[in-house]
N, C-alpha and C. Protein backbone atom coordinates (compact mmCIF):
# COMPACT_ATOMS: atom_id res chain seq x y z
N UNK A 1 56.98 -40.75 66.33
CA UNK A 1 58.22 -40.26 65.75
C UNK A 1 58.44 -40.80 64.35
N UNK A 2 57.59 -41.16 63.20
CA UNK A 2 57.10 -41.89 62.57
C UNK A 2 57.69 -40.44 61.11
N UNK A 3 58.55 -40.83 60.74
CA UNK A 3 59.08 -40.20 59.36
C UNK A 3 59.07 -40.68 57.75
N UNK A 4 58.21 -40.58 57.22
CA UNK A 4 57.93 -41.00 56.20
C UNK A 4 59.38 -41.21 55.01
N UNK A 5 59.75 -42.12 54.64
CA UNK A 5 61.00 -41.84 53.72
C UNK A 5 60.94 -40.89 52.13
N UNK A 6 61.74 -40.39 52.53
CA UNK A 6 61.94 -39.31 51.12
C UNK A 6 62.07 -39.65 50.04
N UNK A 7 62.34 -40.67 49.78
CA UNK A 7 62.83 -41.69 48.53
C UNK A 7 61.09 -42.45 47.92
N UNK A 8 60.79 -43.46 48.77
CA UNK A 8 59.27 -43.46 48.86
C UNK A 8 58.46 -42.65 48.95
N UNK A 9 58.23 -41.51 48.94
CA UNK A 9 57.31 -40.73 48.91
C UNK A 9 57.64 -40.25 47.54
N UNK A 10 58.95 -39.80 47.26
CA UNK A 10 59.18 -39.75 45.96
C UNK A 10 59.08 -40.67 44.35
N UNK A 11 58.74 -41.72 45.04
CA UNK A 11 58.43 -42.70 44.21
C UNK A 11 57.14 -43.09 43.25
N UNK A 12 56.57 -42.91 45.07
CA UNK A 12 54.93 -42.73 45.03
C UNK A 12 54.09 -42.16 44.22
N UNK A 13 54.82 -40.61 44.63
CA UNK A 13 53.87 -39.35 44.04
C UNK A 13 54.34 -38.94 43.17
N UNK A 14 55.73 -39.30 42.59
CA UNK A 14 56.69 -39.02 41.30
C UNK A 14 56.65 -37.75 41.25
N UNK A 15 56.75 -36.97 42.21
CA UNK A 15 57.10 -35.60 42.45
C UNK A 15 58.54 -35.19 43.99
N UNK A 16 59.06 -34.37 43.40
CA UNK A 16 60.41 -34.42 44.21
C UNK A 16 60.10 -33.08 45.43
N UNK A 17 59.26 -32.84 45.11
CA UNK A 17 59.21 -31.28 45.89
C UNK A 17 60.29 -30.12 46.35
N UNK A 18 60.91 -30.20 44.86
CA UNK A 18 62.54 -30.18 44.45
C UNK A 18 62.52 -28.68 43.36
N UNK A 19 62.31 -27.81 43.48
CA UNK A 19 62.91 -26.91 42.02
C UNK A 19 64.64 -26.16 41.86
N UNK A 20 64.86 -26.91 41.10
CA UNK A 20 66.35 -26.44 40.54
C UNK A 20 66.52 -24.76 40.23
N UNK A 21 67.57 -24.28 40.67
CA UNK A 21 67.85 -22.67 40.09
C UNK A 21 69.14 -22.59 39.69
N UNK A 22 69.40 -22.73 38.83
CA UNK A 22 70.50 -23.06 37.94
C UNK A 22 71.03 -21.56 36.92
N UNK A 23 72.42 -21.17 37.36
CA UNK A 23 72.49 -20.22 37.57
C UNK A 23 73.81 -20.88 35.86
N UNK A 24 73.64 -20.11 35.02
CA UNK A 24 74.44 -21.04 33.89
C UNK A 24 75.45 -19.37 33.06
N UNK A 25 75.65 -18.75 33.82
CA UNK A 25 77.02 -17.32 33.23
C UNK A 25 77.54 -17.89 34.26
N UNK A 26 78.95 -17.45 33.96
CA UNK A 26 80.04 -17.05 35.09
C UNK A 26 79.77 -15.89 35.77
N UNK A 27 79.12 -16.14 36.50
CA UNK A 27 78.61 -15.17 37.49
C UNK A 27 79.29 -15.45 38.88
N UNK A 28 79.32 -14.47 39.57
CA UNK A 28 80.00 -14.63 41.11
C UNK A 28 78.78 -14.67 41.89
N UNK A 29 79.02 -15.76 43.00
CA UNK A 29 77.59 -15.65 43.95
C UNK A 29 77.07 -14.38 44.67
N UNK A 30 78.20 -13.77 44.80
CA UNK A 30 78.05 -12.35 45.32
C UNK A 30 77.45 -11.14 44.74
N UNK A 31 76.85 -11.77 43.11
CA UNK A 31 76.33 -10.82 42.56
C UNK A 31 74.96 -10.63 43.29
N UNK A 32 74.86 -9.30 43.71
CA UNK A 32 73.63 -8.89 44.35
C UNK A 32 72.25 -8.96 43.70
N UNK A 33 72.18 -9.09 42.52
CA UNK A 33 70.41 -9.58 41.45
C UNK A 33 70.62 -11.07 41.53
N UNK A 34 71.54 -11.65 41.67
CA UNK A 34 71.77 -13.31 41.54
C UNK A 34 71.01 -13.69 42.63
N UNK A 35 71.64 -12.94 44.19
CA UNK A 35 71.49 -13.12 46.04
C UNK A 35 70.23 -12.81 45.92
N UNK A 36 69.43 -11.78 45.51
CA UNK A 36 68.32 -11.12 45.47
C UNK A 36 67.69 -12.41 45.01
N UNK A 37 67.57 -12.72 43.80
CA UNK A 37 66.40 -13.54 42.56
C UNK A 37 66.56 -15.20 43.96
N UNK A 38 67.91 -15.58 43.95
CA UNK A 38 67.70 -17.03 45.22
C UNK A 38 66.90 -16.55 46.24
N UNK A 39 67.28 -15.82 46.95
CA UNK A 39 66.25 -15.66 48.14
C UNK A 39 65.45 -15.62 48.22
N UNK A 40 64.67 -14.80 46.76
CA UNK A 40 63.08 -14.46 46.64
C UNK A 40 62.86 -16.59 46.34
N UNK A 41 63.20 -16.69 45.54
CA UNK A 41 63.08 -18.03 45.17
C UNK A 41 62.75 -19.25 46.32
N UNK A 42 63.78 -19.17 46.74
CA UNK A 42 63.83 -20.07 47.77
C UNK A 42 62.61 -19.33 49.03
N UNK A 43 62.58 -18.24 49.77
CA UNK A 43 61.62 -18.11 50.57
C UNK A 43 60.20 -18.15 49.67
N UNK A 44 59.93 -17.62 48.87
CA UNK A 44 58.44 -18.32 47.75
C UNK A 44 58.04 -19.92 47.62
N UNK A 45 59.46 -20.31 47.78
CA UNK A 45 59.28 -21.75 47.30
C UNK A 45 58.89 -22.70 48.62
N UNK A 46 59.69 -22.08 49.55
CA UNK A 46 59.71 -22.97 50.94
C UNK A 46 58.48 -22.43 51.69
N UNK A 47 57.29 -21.67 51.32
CA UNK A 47 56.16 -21.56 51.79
C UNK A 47 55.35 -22.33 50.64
N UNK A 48 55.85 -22.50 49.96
CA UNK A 48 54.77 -23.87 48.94
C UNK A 48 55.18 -25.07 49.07
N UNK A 49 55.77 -25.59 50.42
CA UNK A 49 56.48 -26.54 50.72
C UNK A 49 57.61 -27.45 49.69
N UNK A 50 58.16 -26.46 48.87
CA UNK A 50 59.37 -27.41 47.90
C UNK A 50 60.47 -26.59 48.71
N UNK A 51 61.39 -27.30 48.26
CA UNK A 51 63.21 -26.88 48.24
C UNK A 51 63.59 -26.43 46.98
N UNK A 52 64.77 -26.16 47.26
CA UNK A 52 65.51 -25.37 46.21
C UNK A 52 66.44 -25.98 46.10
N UNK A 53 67.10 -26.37 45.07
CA UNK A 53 68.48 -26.92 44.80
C UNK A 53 69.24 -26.18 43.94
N UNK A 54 70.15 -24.91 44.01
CA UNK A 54 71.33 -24.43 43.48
C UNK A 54 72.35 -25.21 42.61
N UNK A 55 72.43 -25.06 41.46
CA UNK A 55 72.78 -25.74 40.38
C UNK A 55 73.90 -24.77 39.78
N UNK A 56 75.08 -24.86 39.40
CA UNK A 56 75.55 -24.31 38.56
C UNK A 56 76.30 -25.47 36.90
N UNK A 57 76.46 -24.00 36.43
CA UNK A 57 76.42 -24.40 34.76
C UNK A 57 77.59 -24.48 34.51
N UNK A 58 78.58 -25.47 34.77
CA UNK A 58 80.20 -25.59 33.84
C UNK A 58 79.56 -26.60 32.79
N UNK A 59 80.91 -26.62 32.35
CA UNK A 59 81.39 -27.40 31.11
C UNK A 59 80.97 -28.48 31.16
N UNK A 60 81.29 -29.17 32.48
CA UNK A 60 80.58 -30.59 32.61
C UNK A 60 79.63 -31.14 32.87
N UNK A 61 78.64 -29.81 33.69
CA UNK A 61 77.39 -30.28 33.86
C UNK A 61 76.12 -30.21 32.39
N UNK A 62 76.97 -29.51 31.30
CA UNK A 62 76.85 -29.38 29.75
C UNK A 62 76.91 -30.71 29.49
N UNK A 63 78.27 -31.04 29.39
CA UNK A 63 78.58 -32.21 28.57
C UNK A 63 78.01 -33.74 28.92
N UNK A 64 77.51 -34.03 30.18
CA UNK A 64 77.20 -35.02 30.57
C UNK A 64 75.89 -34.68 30.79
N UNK A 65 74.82 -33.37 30.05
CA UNK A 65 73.81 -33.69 29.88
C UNK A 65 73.04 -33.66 31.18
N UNK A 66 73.19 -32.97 32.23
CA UNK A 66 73.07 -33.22 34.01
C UNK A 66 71.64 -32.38 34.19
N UNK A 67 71.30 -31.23 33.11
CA UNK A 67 70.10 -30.68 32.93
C UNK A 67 68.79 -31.55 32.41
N UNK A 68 69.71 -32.60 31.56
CA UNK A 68 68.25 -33.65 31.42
C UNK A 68 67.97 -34.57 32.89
N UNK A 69 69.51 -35.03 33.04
CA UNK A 69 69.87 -36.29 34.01
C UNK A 69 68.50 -36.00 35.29
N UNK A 70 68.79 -34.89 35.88
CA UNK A 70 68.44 -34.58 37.08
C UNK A 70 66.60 -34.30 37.21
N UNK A 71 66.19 -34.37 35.87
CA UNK A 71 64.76 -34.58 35.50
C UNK A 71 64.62 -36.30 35.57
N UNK A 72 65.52 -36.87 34.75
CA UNK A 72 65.00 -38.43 34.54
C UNK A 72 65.11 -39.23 36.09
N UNK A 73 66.41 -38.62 37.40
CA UNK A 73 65.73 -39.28 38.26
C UNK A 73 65.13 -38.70 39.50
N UNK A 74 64.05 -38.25 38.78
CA UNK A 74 63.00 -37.50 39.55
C UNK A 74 63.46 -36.75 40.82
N UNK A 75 65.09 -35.55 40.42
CA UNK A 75 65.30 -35.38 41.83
C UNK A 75 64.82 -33.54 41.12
N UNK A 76 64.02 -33.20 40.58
CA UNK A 76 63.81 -31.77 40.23
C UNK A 76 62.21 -32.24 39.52
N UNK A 77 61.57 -30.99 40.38
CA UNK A 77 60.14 -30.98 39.26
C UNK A 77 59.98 -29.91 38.51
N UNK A 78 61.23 -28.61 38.40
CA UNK A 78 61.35 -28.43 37.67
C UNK A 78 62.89 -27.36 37.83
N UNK A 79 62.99 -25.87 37.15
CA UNK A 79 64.34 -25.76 36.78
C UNK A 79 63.98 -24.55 36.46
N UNK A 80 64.45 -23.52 37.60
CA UNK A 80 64.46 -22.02 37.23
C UNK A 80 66.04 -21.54 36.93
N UNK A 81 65.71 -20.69 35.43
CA UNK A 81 67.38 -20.63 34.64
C UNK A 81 67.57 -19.15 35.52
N UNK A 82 68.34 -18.49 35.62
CA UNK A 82 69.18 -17.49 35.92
C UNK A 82 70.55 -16.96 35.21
N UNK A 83 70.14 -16.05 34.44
CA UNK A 83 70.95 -15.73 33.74
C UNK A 83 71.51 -16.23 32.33
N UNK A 84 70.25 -16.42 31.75
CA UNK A 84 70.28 -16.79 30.32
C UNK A 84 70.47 -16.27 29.19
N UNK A 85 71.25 -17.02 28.21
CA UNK A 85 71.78 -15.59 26.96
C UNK A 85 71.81 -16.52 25.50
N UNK A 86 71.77 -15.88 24.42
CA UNK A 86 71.99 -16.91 23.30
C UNK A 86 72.59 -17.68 23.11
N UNK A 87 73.69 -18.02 23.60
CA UNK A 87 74.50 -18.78 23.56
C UNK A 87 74.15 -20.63 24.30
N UNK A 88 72.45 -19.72 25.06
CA UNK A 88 72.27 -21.57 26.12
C UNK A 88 71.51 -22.58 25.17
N UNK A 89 72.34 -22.89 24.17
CA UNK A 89 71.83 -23.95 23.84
C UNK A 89 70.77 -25.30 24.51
N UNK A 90 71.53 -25.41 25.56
CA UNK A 90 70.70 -26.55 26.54
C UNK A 90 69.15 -26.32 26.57
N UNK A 91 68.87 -24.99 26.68
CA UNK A 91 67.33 -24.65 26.69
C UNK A 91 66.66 -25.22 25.87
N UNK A 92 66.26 -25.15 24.19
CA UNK A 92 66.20 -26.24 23.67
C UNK A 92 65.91 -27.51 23.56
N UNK A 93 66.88 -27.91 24.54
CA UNK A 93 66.76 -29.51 24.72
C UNK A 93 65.87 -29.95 25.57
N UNK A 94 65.90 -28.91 26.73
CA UNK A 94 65.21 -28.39 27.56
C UNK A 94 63.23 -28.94 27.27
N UNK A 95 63.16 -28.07 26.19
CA UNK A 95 62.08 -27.94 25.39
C UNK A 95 61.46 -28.95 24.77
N UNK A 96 62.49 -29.67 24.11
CA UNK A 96 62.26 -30.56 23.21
C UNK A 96 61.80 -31.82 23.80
N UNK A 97 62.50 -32.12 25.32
CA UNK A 97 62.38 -32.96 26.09
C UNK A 97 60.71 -32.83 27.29
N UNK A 98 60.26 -31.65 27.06
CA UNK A 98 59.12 -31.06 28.29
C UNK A 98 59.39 -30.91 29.07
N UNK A 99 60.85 -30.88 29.68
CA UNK A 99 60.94 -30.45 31.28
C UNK A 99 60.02 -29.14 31.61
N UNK A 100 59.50 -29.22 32.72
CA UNK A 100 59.45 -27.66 33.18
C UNK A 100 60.67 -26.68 33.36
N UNK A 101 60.50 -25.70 32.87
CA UNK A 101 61.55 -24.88 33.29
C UNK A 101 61.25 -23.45 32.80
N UNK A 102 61.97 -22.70 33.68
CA UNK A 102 61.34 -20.74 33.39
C UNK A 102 62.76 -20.29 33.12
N UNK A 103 62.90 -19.11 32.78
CA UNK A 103 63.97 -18.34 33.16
C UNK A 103 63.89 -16.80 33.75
N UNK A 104 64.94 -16.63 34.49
CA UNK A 104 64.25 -15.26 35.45
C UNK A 104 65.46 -14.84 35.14
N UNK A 105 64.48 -13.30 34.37
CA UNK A 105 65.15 -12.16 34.67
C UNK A 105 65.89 -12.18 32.69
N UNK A 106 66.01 -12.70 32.35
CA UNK A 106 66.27 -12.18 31.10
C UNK A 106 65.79 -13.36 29.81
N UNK A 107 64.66 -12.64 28.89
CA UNK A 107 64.23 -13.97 27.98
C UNK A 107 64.15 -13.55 27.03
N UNK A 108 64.50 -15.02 26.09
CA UNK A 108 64.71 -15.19 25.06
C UNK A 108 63.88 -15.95 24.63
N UNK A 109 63.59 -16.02 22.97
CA UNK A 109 63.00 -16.85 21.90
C UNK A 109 62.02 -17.19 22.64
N UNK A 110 61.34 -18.41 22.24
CA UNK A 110 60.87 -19.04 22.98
C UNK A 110 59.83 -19.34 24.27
N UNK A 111 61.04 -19.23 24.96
CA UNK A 111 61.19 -20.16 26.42
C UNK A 111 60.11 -18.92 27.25
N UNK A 112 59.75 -19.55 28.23
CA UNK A 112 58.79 -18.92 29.17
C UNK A 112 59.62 -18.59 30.05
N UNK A 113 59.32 -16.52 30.29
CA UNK A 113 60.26 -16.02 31.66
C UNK A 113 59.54 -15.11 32.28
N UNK A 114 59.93 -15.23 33.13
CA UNK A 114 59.79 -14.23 34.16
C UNK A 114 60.43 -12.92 33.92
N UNK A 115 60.39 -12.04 33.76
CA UNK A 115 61.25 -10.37 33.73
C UNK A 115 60.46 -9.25 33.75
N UNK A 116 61.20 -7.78 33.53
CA UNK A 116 60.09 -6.57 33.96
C UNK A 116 60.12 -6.16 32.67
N UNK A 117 59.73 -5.26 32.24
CA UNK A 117 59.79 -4.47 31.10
C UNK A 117 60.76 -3.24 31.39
N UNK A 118 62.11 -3.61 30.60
CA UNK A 118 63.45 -2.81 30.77
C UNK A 118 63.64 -1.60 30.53
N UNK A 119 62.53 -1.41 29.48
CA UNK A 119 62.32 -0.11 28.37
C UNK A 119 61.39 0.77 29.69
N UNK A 120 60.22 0.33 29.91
CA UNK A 120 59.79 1.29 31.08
C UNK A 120 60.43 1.90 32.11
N UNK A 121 61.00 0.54 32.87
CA UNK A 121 61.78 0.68 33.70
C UNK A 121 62.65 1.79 33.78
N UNK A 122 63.76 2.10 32.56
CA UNK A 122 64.89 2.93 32.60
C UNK A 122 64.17 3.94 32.85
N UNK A 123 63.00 4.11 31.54
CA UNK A 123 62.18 5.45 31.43
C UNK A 123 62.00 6.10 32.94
N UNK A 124 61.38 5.14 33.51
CA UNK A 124 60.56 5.89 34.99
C UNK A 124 62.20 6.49 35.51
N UNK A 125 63.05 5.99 35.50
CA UNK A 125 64.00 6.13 36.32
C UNK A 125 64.36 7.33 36.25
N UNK A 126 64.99 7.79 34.25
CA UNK A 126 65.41 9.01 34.05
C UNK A 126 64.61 9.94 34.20
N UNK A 127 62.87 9.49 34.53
CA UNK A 127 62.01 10.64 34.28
C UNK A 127 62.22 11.31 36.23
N UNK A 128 62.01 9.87 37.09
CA UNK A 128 62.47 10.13 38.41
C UNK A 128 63.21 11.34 38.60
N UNK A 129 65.00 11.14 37.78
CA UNK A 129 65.66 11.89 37.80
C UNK A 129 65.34 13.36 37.41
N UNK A 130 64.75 13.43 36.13
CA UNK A 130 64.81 14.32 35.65
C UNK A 130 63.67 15.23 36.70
N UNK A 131 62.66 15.29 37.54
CA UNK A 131 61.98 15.27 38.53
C UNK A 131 62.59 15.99 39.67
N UNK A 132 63.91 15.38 39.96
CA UNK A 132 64.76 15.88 41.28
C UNK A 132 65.15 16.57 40.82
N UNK A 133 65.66 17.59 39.26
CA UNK A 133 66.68 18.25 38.86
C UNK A 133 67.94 17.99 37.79
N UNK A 134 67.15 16.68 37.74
CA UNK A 134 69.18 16.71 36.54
C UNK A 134 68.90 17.02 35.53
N UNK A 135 69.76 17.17 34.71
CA UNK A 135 69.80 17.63 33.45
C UNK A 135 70.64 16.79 32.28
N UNK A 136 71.62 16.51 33.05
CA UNK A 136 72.72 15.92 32.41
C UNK A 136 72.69 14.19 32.76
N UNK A 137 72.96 13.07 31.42
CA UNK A 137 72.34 11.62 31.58
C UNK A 137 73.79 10.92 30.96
N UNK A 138 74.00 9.88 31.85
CA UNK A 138 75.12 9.02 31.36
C UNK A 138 74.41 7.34 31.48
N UNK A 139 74.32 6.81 30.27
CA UNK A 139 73.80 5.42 30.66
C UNK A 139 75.08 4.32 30.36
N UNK A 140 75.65 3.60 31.21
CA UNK A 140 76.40 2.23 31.29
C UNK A 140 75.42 1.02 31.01
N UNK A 141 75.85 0.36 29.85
CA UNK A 141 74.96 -0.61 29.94
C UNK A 141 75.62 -1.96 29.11
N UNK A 142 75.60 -2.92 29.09
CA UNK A 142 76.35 -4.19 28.68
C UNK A 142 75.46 -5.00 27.59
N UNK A 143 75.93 -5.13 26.55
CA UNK A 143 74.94 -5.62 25.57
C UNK A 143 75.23 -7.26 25.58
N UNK A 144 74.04 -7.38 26.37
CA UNK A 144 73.85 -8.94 26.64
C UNK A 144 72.30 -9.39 26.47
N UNK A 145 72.14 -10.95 25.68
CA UNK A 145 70.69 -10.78 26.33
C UNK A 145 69.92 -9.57 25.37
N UNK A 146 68.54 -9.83 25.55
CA UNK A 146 67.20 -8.75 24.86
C UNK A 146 67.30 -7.88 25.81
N UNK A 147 67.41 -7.58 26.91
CA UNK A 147 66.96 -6.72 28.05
C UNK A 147 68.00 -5.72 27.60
N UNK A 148 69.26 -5.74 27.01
CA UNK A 148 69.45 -4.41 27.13
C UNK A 148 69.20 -3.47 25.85
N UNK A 149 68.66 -4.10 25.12
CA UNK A 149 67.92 -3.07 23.95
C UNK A 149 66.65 -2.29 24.16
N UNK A 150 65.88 -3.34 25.00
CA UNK A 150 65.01 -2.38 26.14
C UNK A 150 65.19 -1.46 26.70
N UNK A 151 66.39 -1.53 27.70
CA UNK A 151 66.79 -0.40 28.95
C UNK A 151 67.36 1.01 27.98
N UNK A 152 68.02 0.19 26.66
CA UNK A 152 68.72 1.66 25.51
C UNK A 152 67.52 1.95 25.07
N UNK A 153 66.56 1.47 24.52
CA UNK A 153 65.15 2.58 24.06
C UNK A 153 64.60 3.21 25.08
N UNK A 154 64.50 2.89 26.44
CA UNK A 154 64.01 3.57 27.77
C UNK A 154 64.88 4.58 27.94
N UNK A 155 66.17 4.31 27.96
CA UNK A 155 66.94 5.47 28.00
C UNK A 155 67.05 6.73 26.68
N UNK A 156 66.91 5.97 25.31
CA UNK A 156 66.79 7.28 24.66
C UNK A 156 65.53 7.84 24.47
N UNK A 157 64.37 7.05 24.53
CA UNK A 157 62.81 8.17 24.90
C UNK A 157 63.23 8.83 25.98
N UNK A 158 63.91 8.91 26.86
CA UNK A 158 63.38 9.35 27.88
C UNK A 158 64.54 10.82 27.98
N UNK A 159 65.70 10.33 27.64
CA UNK A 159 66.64 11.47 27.03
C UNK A 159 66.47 12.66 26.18
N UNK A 160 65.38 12.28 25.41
CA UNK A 160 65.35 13.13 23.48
C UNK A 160 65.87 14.28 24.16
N UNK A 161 67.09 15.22 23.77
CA UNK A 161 66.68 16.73 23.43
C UNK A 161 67.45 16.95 24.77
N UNK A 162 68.03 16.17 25.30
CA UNK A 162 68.69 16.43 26.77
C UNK A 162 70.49 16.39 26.46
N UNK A 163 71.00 16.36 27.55
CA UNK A 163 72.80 16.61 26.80
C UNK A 163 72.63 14.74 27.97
N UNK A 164 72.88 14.06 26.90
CA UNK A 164 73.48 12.30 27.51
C UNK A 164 74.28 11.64 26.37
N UNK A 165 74.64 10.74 27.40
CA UNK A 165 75.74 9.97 26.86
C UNK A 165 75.32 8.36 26.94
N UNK A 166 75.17 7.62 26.21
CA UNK A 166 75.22 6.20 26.39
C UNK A 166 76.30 5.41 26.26
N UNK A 167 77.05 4.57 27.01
CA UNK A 167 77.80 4.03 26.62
C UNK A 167 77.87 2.43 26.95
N UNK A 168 78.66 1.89 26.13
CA UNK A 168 79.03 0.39 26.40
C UNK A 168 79.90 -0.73 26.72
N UNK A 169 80.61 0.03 27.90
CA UNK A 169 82.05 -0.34 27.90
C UNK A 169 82.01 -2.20 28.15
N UNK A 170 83.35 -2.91 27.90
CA UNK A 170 83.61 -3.79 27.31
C UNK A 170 83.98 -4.19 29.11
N UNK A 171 83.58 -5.72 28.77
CA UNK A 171 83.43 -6.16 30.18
C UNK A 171 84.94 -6.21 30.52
N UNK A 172 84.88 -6.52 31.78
CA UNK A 172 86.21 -7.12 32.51
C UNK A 172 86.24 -8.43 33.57
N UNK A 173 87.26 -9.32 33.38
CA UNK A 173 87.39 -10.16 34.38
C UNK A 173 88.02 -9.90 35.15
């Protein structure tokens, strides 16, 4: 019945078998690409025998620096971002320091991510559509992030010469 301690083993092998997913918009957990991207995460991760540790991004976990902190005592080996935008400075530091860390699902400068190609993507979609019959195209889309200058060139190749509408309505809380 012989359990090896978690702390010592962590010591040992100076590996936490720990990856952070640190989710840094005001995002609601209930967002369904948020629920989607953890789950894939966490079931990927927990067949390569690590954990997952759910992290979120206020003010204070900014100000007290908790994105370096949680590297220096070896409780993360590394730090998948979710939902990253110009504004994340921390990345950067991120960088400057070598942590490991990715970001999924929308990238910038830099930093190493994970994402699809937005511009195809839309394309296949409207071409999908256009396939079943439509004719007529309305695109909603939120200018955040590189990804949505992608999904607007996917959407207007894929539009030319058709009766659509793009639009950009202004968020809401």
């Amino acid at each position: 019945d012989y359990h090896p301690c978690i702390h010592a083993s962590r010591l040992f092998s100076k590996r936490a078998y720990v990856i952070g997913f640190l989710v840094i918009r005001d995002t609601l957990w209930d967002d369904d690409n948020l629920s989607r991207s953890l789950f894939g995460v966490c079931s990927a991760l927990f067949k390569a025998n690590y954990r997952t540790l759910p992290l979120i991004c206020d003010r204070k976990f900014l100000e007290t620096k908790e994105y370096l902190n949680v590297f220096s005592r070896q409780e993360l080996d590394g730090l998948i971002v979710w939902g990253a935008h110009e504004d994340s400075g921390f990345l950067a530091e991120l960088a400057d320091a070598g942590r490991p860390f990715i970001l999924l699902a929308n990238p910038l400068d830099r930093y190493p991510s994970v994402s699809v190609d937005h511009r195809k993507a839309v394309s296949a979609l409207v071409e999908h559509c256009k396939k079943l019959g439509a004719t007529r195209f309305t695109a909603l889309m939120h200018r955040s992030g590189s990804s949505y200058q992608q999904r607007e060139q996917g959407f207007q190749d894929a539009v030319a010469g058709l009766d659509s509408t793009l639009m950009f309505p202004e968020p809401t809380m």
